[in-house]
Every structure is written in C-alpha cells, then in structure tokens.
C-alpha atoms as a PDB file:
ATOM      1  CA  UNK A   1      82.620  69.873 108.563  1.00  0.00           C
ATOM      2  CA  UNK A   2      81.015  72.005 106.259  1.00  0.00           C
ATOM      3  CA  UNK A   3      79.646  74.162 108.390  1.00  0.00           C
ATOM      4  CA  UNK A   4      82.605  75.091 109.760  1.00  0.00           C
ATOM      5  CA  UNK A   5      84.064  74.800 105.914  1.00  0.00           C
ATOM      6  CA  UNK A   6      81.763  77.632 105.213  1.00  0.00           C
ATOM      7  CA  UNK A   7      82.528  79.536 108.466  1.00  0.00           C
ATOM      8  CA  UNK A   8      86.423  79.789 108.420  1.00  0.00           C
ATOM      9  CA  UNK A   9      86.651  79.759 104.098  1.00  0.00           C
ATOM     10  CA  UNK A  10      84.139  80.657 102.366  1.00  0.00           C
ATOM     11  CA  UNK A  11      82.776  83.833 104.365  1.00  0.00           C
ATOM     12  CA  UNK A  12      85.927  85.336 105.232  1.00  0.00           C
ATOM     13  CA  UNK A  13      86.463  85.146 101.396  1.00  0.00           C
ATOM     14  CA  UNK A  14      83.067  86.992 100.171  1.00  0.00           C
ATOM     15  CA  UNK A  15      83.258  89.435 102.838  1.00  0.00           C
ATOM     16  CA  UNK A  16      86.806  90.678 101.486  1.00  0.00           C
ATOM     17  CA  UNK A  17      86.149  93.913  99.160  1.00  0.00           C
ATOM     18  CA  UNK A  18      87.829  92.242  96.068  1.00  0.00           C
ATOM     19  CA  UNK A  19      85.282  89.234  96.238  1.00  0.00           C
ATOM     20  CA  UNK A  20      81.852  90.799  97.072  1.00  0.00           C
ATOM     21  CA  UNK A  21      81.768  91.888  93.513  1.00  0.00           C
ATOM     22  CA  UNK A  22      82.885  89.162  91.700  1.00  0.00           C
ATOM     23  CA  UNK A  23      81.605  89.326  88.228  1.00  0.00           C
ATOM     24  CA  UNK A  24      82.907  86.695  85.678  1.00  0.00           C
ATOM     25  CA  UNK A  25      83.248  82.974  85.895  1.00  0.00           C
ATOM     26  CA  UNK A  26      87.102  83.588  85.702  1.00  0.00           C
ATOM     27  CA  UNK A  27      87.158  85.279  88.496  1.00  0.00           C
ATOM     28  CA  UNK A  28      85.529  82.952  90.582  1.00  0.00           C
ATOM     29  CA  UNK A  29      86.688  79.820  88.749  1.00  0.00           C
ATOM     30  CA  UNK A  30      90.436  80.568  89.924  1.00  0.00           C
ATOM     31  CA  UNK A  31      89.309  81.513  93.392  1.00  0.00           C
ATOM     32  CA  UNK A  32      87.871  77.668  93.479  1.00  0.00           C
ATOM     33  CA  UNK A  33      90.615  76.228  91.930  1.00  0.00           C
ATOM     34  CA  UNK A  34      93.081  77.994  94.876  1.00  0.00           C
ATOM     35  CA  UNK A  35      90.363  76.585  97.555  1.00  0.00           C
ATOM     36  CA  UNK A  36      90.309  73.267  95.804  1.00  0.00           C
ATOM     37  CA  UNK A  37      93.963  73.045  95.937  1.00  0.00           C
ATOM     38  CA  UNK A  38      94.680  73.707  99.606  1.00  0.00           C
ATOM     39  CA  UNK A  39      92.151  71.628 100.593  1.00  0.00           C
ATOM     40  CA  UNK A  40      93.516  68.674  98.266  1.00  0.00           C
ATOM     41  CA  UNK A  41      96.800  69.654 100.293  1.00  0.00           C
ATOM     42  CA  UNK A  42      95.310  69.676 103.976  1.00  0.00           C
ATOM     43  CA  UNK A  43      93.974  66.481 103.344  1.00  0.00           C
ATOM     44  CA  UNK A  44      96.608  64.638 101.521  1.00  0.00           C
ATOM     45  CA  UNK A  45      99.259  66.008 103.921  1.00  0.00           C
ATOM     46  CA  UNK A  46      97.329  64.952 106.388  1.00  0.00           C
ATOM     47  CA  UNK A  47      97.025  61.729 105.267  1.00  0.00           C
ATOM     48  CA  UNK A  48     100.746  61.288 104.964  1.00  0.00           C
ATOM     49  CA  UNK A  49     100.507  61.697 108.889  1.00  0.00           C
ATOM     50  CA  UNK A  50      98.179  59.182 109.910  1.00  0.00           C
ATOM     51  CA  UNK A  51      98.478  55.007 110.004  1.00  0.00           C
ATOM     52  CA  UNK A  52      94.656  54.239 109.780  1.00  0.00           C
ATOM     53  CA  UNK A  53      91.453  55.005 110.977  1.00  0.00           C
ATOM     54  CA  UNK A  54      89.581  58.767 110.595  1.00  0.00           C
ATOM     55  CA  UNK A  55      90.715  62.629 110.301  1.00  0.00           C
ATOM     56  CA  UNK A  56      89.737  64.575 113.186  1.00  0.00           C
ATOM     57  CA  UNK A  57      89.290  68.042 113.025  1.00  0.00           C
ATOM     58  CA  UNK A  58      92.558  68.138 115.595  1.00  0.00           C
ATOM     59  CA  UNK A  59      94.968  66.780 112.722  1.00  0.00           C
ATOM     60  CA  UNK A  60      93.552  69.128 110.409  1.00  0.00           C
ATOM     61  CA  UNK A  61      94.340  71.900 112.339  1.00  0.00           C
ATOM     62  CA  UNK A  62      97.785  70.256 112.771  1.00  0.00           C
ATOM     63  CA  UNK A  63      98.126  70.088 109.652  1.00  0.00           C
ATOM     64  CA  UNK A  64      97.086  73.174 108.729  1.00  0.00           C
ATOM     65  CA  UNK A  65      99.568  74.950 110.850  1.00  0.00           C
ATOM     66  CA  UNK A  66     102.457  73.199 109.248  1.00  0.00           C
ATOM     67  CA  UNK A  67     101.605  74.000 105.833  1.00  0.00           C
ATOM     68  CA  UNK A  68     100.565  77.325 105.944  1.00  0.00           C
ATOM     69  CA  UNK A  69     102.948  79.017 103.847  1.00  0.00           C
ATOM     70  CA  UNK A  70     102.288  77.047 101.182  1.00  0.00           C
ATOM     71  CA  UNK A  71      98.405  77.376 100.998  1.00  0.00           C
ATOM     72  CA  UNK A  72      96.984  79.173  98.182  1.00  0.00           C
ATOM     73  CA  UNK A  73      94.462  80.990  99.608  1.00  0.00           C
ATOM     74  CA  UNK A  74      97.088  82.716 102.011  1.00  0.00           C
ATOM     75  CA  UNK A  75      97.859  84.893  99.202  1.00  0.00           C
ATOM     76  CA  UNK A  76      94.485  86.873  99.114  1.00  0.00           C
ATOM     77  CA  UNK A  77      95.631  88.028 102.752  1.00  0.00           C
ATOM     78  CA  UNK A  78      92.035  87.033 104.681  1.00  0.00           C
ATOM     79  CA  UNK A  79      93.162  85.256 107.760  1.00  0.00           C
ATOM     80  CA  UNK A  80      96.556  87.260 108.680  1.00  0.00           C
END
C-alpha cells in the first residue's frame, strides 16, 4: 500500500512545477493536510460501504471513483 501510496500521490505531486520548489513549511504543511484529508475520506467512505472484514485495494478504487469531485487534492490538477 505504500508503495503504490507513493507511486499514484506523492510523485505525481513533486513532479508538478509548483511543488518541486517548495520552500516553507506552509507550503508543504497545507499540501499534507489536503492529502491527509482525502485519504481520511477514501477510507471512511469506504468504510461506510463495507459490513466486516478488510479493504481491498478494489473498494478503494471504488471508492475513489465515487468521490472524486470532492477530493482535495483534485484541485492542484495532477491526475486530470
């Protein structure tokens, strides 16, 4: 999972223009809170889903799809 966290987040992010240069805490501080958020949202919503038992990486892609438009991150315009 983190692998792939760090694949499909957090590279996309730092190879955008805006974020290579990132030079005060601020900065980078809101850009983790935005991250923190839709993953607090992925997971709870998917969650809300599920009876029992694990996530799989198939309902979190579910999930993701359905709450797209009101992901954070979508803002900074990375993925489309």
């Amino acid at each position: 999972m983190i692998v792939n966290f760090h694949h499909l987040i957090v590279r996309p992010l730092f190879e955008q223009r805006p974020f290579r240069d990132i030079r005060n805490e601020k900065e980078f501080l809101g850009l983790e809170d935005n991250i923190q958020s839709d993953i607090t949202t992925i997971i709870s919503e998917t969650k809300k889903e599920m009876k029992q038992g694990e996530i799989s990486g198939h309902q979190i892609m579910r999930t993701i799809d359905r709450v797209w438009k009101n992901l954070k991150t979508i803002r900074l315009e990375l993925w489309g």
